[in-house]
Protein backbone atom coordinates (compact mmCIF):
# COMPACT_ATOMS: atom_id res chain seq x y z
CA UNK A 1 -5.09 67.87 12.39
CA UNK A 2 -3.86 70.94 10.53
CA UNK A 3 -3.61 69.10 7.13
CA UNK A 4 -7.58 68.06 7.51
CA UNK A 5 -8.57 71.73 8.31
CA UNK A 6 -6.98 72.23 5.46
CA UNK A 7 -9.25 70.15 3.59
CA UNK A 8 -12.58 71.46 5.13
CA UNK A 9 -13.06 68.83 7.76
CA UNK A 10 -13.03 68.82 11.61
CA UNK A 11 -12.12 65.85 13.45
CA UNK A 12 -15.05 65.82 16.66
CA UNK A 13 -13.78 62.55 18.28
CA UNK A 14 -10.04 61.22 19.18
CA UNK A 15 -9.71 57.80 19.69
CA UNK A 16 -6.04 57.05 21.14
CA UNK A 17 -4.55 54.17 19.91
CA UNK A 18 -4.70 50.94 21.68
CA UNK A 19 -6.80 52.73 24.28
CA UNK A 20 -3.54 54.20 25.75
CA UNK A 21 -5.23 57.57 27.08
CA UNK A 22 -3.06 59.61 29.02
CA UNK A 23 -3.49 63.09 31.01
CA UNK A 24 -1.83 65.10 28.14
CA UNK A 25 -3.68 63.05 25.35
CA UNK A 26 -6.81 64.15 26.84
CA UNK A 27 -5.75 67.80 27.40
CA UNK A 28 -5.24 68.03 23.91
CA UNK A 29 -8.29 66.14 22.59
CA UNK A 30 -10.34 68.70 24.57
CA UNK A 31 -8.26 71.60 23.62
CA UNK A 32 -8.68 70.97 20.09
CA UNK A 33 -12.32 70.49 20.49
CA UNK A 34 -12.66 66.75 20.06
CA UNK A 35 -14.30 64.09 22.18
CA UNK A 36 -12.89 60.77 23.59
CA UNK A 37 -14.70 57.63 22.57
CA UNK A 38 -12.66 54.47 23.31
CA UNK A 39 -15.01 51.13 22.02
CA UNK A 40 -16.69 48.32 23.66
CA UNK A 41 -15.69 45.36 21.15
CA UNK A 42 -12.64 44.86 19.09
CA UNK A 43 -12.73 43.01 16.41
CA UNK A 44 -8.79 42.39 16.18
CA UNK A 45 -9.39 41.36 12.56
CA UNK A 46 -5.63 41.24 12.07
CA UNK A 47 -5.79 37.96 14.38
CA UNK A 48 -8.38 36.52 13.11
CA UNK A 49 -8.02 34.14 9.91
CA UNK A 50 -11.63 35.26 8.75
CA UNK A 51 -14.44 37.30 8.50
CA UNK A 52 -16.77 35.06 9.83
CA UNK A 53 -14.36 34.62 12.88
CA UNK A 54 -14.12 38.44 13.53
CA UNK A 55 -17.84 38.77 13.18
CA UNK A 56 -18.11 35.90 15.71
CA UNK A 57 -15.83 38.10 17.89
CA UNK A 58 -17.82 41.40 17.47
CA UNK A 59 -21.43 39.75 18.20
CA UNK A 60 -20.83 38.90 21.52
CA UNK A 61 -20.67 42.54 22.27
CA UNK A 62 -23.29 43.84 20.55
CA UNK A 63 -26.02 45.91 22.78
CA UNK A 64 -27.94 49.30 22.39
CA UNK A 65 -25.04 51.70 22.53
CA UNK A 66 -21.58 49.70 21.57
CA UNK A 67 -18.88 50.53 19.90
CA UNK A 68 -17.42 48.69 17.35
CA UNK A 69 -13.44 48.65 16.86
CA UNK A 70 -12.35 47.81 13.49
CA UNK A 71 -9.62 49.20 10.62
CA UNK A 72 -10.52 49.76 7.46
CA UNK A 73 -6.68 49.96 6.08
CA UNK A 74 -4.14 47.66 5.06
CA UNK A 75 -1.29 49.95 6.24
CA UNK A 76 0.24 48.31 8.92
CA UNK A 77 0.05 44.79 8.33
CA UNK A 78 -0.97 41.87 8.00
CA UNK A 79 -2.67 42.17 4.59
CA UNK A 80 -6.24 41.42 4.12
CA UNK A 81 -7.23 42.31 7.78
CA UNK A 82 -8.99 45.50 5.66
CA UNK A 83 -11.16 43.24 3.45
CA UNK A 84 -11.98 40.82 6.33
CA UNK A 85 -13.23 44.00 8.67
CA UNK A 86 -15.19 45.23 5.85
CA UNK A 87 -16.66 41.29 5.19
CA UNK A 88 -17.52 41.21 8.64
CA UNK A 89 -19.63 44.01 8.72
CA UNK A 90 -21.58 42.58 5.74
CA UNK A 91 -21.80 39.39 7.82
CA UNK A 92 -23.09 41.13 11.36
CA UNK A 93 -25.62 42.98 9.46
CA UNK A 94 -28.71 40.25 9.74
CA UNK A 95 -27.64 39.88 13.04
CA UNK A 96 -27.83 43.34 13.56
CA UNK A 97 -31.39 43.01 12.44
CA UNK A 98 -32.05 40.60 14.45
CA UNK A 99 -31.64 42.21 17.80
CA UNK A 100 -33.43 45.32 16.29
CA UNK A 101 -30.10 47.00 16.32
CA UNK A 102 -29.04 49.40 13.49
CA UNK A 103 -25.22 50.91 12.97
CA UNK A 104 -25.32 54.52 13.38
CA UNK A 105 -21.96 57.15 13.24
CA UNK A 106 -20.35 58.38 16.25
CA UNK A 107 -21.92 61.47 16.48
CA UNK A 108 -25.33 60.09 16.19
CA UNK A 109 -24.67 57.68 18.94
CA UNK A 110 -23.03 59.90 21.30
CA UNK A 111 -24.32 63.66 20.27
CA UNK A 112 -22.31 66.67 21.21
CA UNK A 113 -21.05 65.21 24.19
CA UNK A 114 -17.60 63.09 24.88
CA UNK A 115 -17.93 60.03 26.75
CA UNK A 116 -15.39 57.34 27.14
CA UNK A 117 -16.24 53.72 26.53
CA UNK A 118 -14.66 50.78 28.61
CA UNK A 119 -12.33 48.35 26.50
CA UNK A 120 -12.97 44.70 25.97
């Protein structure tokens, strides 16, 4: 967190990974300021052997107020699973439209408050 201060920018939300929140994970999130938002639809993109197929995933839990799961880095692999997450969201967009839902950020969804979101 230090070495992003450092840069100017303030995390606001902590999402622990795989969900895993614990007592001290959330003592620290809140001591440090930052909000817990866990997500309502994975898109497990690394699983999936296409776009289309995570897309198919996430649109089953789209509704006013989800939160979409997805990784936008090729750092752990497998490969690709970057490029399919980011073809996916190209690919949910009409449907988006569709349901008269738009994509907003976190902090536009959620405000100044922390909530916690169930996992799917």
């Amino acid at each position: 967190m230090a070495a992003l201060e450092g840069l100017g920018a303030r995390p606001r939300w902590y999402r622990p990974p795989y969900g895993q929140l614990t007592a001290r994970t959330l003592v620290e999130a809140r001591r440090h300021g930052m909000g817990v938002v866990l997500w309502s639809v994975w898109g497990k993109e690394w699983a999936e052997p296409s776009a289309e197929a995570v897309r198919d995933r996430l649109v089953g839990g789209l509704e006013p107020g989800a939160i979409l799961l997805l990784h936008d880095s090729d750092e752990v692999p497998p490969p690709g699973k970057a490029e399919r997450a980011g073809r996916a969201l190209e690919l949910l967009a009409p449907e988006l439209e569709r349901r008269g839902l738009r994509s907003v950020d976190l902090d536009t969804l959620l405000g100044d408050g922390a909530t916690l979101r169930p996992v799917s």
